[in-house]
Every structure is written in structure tokens, then in C-alpha cells.
PDB file of N, CA and C in Angstrom:
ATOM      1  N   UNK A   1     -12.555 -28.444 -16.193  1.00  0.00           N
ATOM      2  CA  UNK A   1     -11.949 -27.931 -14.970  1.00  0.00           C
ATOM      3  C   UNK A   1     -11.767 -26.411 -15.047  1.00  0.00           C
ATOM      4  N   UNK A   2     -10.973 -25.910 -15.797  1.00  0.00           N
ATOM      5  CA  UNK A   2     -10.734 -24.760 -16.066  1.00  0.00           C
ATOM      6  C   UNK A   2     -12.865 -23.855 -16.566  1.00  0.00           C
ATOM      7  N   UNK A   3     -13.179 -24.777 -16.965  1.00  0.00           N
ATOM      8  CA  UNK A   3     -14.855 -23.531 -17.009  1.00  0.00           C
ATOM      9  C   UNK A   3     -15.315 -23.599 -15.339  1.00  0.00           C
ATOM     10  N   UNK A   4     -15.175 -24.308 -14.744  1.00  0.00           N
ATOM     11  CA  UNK A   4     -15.788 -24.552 -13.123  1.00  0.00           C
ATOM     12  C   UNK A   4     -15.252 -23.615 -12.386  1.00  0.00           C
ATOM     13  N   UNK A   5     -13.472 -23.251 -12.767  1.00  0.00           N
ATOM     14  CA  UNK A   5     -12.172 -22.573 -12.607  1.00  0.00           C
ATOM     15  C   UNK A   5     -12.884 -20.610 -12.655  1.00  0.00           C
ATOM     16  N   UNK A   6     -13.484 -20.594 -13.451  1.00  0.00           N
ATOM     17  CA  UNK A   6     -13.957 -19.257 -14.622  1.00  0.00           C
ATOM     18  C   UNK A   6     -15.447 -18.878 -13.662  1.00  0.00           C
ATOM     19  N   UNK A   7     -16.373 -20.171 -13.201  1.00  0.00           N
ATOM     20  CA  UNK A   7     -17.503 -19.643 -13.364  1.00  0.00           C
ATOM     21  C   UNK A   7     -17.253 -19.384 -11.493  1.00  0.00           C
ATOM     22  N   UNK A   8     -16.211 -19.977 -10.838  1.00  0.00           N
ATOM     23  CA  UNK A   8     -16.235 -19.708  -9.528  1.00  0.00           C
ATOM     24  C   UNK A   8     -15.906 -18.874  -9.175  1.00  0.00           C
ATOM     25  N   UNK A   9     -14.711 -18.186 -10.320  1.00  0.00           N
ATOM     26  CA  UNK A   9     -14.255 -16.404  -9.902  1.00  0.00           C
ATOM     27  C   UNK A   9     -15.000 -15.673 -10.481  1.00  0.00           C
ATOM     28  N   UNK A  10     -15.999 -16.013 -11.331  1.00  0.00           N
ATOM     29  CA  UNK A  10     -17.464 -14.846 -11.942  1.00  0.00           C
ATOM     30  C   UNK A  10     -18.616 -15.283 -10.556  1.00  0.00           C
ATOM     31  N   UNK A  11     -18.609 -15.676 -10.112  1.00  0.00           N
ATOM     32  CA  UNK A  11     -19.123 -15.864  -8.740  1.00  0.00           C
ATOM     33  C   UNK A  11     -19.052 -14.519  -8.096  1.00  0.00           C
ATOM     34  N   UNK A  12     -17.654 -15.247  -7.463  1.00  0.00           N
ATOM     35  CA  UNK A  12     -16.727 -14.615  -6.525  1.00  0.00           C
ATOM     36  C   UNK A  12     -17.212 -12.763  -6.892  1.00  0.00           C
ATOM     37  N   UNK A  13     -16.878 -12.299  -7.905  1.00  0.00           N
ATOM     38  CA  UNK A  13     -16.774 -10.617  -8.687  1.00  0.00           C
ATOM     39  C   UNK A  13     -18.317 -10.279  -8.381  1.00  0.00           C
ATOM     40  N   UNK A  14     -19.130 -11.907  -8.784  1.00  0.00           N
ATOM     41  CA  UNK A  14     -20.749 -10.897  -8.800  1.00  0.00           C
ATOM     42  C   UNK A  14     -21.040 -10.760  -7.581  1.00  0.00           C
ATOM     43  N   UNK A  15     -20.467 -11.794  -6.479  1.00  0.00           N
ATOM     44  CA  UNK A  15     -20.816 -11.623  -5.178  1.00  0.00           C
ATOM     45  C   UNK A  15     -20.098 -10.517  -4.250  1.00  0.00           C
ATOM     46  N   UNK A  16     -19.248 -10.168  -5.168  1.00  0.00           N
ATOM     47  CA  UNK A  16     -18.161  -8.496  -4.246  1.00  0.00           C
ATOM     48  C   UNK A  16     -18.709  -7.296  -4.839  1.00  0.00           C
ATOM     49  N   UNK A  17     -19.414  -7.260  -5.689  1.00  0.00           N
ATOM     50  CA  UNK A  17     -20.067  -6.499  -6.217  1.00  0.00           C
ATOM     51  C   UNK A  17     -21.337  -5.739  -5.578  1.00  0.00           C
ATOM     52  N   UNK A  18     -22.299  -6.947  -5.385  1.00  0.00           N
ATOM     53  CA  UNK A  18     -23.697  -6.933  -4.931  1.00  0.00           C
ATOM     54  C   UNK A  18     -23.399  -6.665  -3.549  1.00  0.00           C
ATOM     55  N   UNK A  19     -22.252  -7.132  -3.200  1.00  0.00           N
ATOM     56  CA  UNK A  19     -22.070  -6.536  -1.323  1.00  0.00           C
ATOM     57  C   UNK A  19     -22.081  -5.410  -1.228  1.00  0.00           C
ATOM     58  N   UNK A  20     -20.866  -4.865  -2.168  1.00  0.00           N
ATOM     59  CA  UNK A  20     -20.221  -3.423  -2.464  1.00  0.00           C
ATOM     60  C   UNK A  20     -21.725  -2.302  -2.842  1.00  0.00           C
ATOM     61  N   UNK A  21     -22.799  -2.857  -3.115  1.00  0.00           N
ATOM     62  CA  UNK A  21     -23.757  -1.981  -3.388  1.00  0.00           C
ATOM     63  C   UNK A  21     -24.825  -1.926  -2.355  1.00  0.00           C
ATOM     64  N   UNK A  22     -24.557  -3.094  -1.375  1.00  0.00           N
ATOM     65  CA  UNK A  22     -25.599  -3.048  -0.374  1.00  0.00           C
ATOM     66  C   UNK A  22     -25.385  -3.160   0.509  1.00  0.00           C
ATOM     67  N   UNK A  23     -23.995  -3.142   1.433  1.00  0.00           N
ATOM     68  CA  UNK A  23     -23.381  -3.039   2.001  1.00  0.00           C
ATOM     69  C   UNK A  23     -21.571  -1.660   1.885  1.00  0.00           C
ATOM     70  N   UNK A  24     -22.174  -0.489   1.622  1.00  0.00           N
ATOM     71  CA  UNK A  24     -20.268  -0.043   1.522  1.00  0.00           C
ATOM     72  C   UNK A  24     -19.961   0.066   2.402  1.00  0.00           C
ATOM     73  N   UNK A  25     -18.564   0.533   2.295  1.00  0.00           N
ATOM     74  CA  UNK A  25     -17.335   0.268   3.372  1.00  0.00           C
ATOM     75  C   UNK A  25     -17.817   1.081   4.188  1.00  0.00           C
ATOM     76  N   UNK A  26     -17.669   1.354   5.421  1.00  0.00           N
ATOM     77  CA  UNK A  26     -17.478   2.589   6.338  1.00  0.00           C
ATOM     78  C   UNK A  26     -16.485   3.866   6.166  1.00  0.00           C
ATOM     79  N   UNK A  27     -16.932   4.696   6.058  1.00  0.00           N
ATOM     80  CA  UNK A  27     -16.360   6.186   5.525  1.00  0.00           C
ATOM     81  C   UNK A  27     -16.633   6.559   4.410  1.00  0.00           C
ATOM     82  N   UNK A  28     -17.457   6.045   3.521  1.00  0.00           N
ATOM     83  CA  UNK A  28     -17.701   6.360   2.547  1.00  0.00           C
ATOM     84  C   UNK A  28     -19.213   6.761   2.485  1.00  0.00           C
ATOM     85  N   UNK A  29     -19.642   7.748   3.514  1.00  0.00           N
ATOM     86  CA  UNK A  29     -20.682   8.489   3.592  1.00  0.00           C
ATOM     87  C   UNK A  29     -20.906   9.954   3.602  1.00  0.00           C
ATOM     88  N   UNK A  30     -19.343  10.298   2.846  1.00  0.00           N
ATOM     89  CA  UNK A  30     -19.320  12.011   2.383  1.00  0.00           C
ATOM     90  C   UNK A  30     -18.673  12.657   3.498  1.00  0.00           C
ATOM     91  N   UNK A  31     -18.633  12.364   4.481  1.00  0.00           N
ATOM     92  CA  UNK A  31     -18.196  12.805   5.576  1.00  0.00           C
ATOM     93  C   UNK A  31     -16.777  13.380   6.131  1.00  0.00           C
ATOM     94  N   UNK A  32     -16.316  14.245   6.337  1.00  0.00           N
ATOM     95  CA  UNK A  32     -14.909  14.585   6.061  1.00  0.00           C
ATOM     96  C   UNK A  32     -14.472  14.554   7.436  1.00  0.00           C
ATOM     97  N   UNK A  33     -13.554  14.432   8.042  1.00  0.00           N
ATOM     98  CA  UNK A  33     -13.245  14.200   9.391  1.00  0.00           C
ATOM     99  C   UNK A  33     -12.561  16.050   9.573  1.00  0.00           C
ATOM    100  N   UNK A  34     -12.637  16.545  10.804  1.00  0.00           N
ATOM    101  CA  UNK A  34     -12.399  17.260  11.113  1.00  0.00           C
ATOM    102  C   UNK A  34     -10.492  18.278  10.683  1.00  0.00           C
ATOM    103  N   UNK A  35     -10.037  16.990  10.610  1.00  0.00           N
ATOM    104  CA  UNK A  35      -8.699  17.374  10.833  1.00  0.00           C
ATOM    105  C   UNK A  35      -8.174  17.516   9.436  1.00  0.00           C
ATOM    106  N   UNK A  36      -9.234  16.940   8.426  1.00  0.00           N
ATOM    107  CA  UNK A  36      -8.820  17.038   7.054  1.00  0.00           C
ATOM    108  C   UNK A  36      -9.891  17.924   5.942  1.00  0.00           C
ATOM    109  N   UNK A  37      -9.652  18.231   5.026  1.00  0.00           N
ATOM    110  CA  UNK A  37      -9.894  19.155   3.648  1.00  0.00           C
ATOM    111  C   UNK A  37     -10.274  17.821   2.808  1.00  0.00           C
ATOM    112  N   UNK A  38     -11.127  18.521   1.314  1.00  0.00           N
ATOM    113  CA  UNK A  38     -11.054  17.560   0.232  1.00  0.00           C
ATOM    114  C   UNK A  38      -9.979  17.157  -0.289  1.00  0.00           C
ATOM    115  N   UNK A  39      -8.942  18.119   0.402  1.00  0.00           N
ATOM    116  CA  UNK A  39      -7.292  17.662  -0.219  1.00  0.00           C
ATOM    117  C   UNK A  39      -7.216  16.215   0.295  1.00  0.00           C
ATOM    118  N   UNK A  40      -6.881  16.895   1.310  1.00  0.00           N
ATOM    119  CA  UNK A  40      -6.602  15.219   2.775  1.00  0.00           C
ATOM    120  C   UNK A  40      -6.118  16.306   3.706  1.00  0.00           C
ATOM    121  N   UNK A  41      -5.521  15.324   5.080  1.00  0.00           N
ATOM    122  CA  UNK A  41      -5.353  16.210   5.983  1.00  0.00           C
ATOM    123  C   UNK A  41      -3.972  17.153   6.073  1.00  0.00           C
ATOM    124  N   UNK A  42      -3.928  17.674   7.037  1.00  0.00           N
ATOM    125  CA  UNK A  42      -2.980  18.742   6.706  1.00  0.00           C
ATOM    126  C   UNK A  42      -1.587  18.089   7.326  1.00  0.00           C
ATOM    127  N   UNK A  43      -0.161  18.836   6.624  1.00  0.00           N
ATOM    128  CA  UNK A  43       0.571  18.155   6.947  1.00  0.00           C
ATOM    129  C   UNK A  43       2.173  19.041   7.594  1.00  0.00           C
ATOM    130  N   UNK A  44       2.304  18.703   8.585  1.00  0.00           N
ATOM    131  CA  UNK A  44       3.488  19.358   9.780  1.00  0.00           C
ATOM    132  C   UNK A  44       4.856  19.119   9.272  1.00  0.00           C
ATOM    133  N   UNK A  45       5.603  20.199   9.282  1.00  0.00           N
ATOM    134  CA  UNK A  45       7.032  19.468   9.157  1.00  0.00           C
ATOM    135  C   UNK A  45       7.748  19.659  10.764  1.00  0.00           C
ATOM    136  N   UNK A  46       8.465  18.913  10.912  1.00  0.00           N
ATOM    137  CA  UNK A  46       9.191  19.421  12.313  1.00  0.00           C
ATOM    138  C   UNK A  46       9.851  20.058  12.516  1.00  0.00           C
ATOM    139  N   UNK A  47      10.774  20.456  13.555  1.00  0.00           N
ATOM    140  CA  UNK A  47      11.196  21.881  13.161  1.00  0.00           C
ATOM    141  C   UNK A  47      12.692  21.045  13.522  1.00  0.00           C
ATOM    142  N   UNK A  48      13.169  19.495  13.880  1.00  0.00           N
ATOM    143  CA  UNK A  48      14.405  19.079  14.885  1.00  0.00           C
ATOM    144  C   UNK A  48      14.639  18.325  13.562  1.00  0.00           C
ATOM    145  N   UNK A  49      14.157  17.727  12.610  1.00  0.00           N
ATOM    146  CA  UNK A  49      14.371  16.801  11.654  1.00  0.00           C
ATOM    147  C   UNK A  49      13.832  17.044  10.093  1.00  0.00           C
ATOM    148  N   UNK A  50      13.164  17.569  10.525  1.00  0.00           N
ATOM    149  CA  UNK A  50      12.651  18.226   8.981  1.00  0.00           C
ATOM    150  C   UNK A  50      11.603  16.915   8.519  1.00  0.00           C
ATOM    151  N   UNK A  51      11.103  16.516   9.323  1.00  0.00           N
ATOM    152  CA  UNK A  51      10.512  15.519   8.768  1.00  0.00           C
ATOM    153  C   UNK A  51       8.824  16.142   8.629  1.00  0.00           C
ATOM    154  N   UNK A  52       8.204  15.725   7.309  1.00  0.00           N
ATOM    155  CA  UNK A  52       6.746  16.136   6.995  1.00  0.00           C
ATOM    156  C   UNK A  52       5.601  15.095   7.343  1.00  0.00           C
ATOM    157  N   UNK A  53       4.837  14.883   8.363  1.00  0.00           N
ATOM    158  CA  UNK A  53       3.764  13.949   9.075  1.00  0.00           C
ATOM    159  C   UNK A  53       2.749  14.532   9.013  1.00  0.00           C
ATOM    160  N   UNK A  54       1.299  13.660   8.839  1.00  0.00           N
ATOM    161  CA  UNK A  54      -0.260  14.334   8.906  1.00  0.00           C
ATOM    162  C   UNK A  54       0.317  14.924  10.519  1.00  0.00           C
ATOM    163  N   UNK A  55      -1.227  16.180  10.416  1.00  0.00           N
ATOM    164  CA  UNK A  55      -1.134  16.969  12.150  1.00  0.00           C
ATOM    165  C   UNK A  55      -1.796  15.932  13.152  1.00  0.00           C
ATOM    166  N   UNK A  56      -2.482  14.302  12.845  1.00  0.00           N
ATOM    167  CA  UNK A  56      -2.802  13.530  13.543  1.00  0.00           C
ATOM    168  C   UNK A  56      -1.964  12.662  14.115  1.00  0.00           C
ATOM    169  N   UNK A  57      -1.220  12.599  13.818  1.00  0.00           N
ATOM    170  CA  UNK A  57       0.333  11.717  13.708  1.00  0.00           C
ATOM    171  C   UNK A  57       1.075  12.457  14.528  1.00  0.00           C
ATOM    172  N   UNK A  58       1.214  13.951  14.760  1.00  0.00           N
ATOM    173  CA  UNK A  58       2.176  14.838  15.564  1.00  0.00           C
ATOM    174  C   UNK A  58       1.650  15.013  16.573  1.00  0.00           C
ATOM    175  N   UNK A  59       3.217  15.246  17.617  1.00  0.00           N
ATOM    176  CA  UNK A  59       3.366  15.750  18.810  1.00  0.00           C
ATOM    177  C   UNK A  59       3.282  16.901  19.087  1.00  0.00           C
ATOM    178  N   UNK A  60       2.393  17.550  19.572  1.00  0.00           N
ATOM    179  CA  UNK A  60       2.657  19.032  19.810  1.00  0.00           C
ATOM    180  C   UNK A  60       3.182  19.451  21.249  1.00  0.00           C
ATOM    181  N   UNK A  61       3.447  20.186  20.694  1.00  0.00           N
ATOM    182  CA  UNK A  61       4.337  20.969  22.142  1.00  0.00           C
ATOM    183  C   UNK A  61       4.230  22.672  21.848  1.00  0.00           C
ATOM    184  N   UNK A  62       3.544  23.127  23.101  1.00  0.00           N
ATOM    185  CA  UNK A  62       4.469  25.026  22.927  1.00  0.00           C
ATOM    186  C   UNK A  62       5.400  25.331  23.869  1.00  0.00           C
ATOM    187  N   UNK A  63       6.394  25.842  23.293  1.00  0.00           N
ATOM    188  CA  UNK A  63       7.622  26.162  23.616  1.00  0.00           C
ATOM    189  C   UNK A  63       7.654  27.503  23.522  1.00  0.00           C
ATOM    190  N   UNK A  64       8.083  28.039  24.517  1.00  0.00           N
ATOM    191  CA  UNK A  64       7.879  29.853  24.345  1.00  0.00           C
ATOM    192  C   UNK A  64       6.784  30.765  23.143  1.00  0.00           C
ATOM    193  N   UNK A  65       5.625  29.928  24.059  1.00  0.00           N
ATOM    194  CA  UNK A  65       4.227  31.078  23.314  1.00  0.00           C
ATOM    195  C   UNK A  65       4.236  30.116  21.531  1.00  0.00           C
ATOM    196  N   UNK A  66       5.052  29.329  21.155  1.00  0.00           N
ATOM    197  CA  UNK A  66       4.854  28.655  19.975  1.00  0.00           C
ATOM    198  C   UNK A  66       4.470  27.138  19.822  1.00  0.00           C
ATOM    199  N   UNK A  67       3.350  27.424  18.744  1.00  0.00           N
ATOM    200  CA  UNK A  67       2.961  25.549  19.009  1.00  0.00           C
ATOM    201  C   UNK A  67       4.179  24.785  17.960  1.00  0.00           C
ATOM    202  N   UNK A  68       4.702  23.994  18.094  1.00  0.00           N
ATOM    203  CA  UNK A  68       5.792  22.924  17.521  1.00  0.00           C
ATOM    204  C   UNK A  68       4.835  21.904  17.483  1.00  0.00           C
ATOM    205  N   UNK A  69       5.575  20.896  16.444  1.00  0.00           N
ATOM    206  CA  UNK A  69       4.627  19.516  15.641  1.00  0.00           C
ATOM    207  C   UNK A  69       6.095  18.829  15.743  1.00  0.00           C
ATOM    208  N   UNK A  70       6.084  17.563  16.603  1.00  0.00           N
ATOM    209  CA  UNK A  70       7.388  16.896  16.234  1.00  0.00           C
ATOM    210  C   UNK A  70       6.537  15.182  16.139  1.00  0.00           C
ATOM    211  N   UNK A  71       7.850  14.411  15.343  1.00  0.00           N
ATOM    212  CA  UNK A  71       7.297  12.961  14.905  1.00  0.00           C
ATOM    213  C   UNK A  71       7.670  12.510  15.674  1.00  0.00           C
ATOM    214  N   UNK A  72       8.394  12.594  17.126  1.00  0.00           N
ATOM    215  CA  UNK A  72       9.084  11.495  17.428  1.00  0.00           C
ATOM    216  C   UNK A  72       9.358  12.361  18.886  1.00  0.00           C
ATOM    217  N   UNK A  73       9.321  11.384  20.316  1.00  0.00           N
ATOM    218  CA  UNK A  73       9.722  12.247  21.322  1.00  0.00           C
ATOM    219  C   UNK A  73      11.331  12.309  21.759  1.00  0.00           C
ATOM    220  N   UNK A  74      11.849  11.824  21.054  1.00  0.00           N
ATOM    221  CA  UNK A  74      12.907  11.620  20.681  1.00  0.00           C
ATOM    222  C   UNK A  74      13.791  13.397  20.147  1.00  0.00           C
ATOM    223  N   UNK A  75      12.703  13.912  18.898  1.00  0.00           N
ATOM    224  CA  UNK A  75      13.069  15.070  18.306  1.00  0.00           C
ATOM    225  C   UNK A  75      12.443  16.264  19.507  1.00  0.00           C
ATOM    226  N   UNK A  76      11.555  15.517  19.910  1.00  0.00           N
ATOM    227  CA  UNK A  76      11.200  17.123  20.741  1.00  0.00           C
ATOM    228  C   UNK A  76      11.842  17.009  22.095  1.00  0.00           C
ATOM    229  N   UNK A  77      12.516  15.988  22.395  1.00  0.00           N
ATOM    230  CA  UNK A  77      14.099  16.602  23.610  1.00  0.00           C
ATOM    231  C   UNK A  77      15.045  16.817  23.205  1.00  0.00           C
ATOM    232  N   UNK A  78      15.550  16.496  21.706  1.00  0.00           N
ATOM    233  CA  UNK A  78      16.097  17.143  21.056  1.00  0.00           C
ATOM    234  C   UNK A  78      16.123  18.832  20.908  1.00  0.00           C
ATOM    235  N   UNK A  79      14.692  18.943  20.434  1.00  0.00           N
ATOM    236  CA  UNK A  79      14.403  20.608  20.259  1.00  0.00           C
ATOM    237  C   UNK A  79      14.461  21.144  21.729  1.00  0.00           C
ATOM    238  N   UNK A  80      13.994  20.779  22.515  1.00  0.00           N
ATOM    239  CA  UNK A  80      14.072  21.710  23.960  1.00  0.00           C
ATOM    240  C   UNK A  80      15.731  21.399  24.371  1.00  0.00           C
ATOM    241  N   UNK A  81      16.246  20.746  24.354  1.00  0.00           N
ATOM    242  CA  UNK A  81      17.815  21.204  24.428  1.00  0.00           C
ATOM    243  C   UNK A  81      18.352  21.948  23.661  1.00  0.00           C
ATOM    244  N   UNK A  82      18.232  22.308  22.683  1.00  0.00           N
ATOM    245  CA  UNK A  82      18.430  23.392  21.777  1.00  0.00           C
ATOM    246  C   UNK A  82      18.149  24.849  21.797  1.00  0.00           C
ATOM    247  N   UNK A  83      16.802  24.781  22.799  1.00  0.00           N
ATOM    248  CA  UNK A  83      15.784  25.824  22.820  1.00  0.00           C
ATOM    249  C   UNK A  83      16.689  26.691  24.492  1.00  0.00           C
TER     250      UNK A  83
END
């Protein structure tokens, strides 16, 4: 039981394998998306919470001639009552 057990998950590995080489994932064709570096993408803090989010994830807003990045629309009626 236990060798039938062994040879079905050495299966399983050779068959994720042989996919993985003739089939890869999507994005994994070198390709860097616009919004990101070899780092990764770049990252905003807000200016109402202090909170740090990718710039894909943020809200922008300009507020007197300035662009603002907020997480939440919540923080950016926050910030314009303030403002």
C-alpha cells in the first residue's frame, strides 16, 4: 500500500514538472510591467494615515498643483478637510 502510496506522488512531481517545462505560468516571460522595476513596484505612503501601498493600489488625487496617493477614500476626505 504504502509503495502504490510513493509511486502515485512520484507521478504526481514527474507530471508537475514536465508541465512546468512545457507549459509555464503566465508572466514568466521577462517582461516587467510598466508600473514596476527589477525591485518590484513602487511604493506610496499617504500623506492622512501614513500608510505605505504599491502606486497600483493608490488613489490619486491633486490637491493644490500636488499629486497625493491615498489607500482609502475614506483618508482622502479626510485630507481635503484638512486641506
Amino acid at each position: 500500500m504504502i509503495k502504490l502510496l510513493l509511486l502515485i506522488l512520484l507521478g504526481f512531481v514527474g507530471y508537475a514538472m514536465i508541465q512546468g517545462i512545457i507549459k509555464p505560468k503566465p508572466g514568466r516571460d521577462g517582461k516587467i510591467p510598466r508600473n514596476r522595476s527589477r525591485d518590484g513596484e513602487k511604493m506610496v505612503e499617504d500623506p492622512q494615515c501614513g500608510t505605505f501601498l504599491p502606486v497600483s493600489d493608490a488613489l490619486v488625487a491633486t490637491i493644490h498643483g500636488r499629486e497625493h496617493f491615498f489607500c482609502s477614500k475614506k483618508c482622502l476626505k479626510e485630507f481635503k478637510k484638512t486641506q
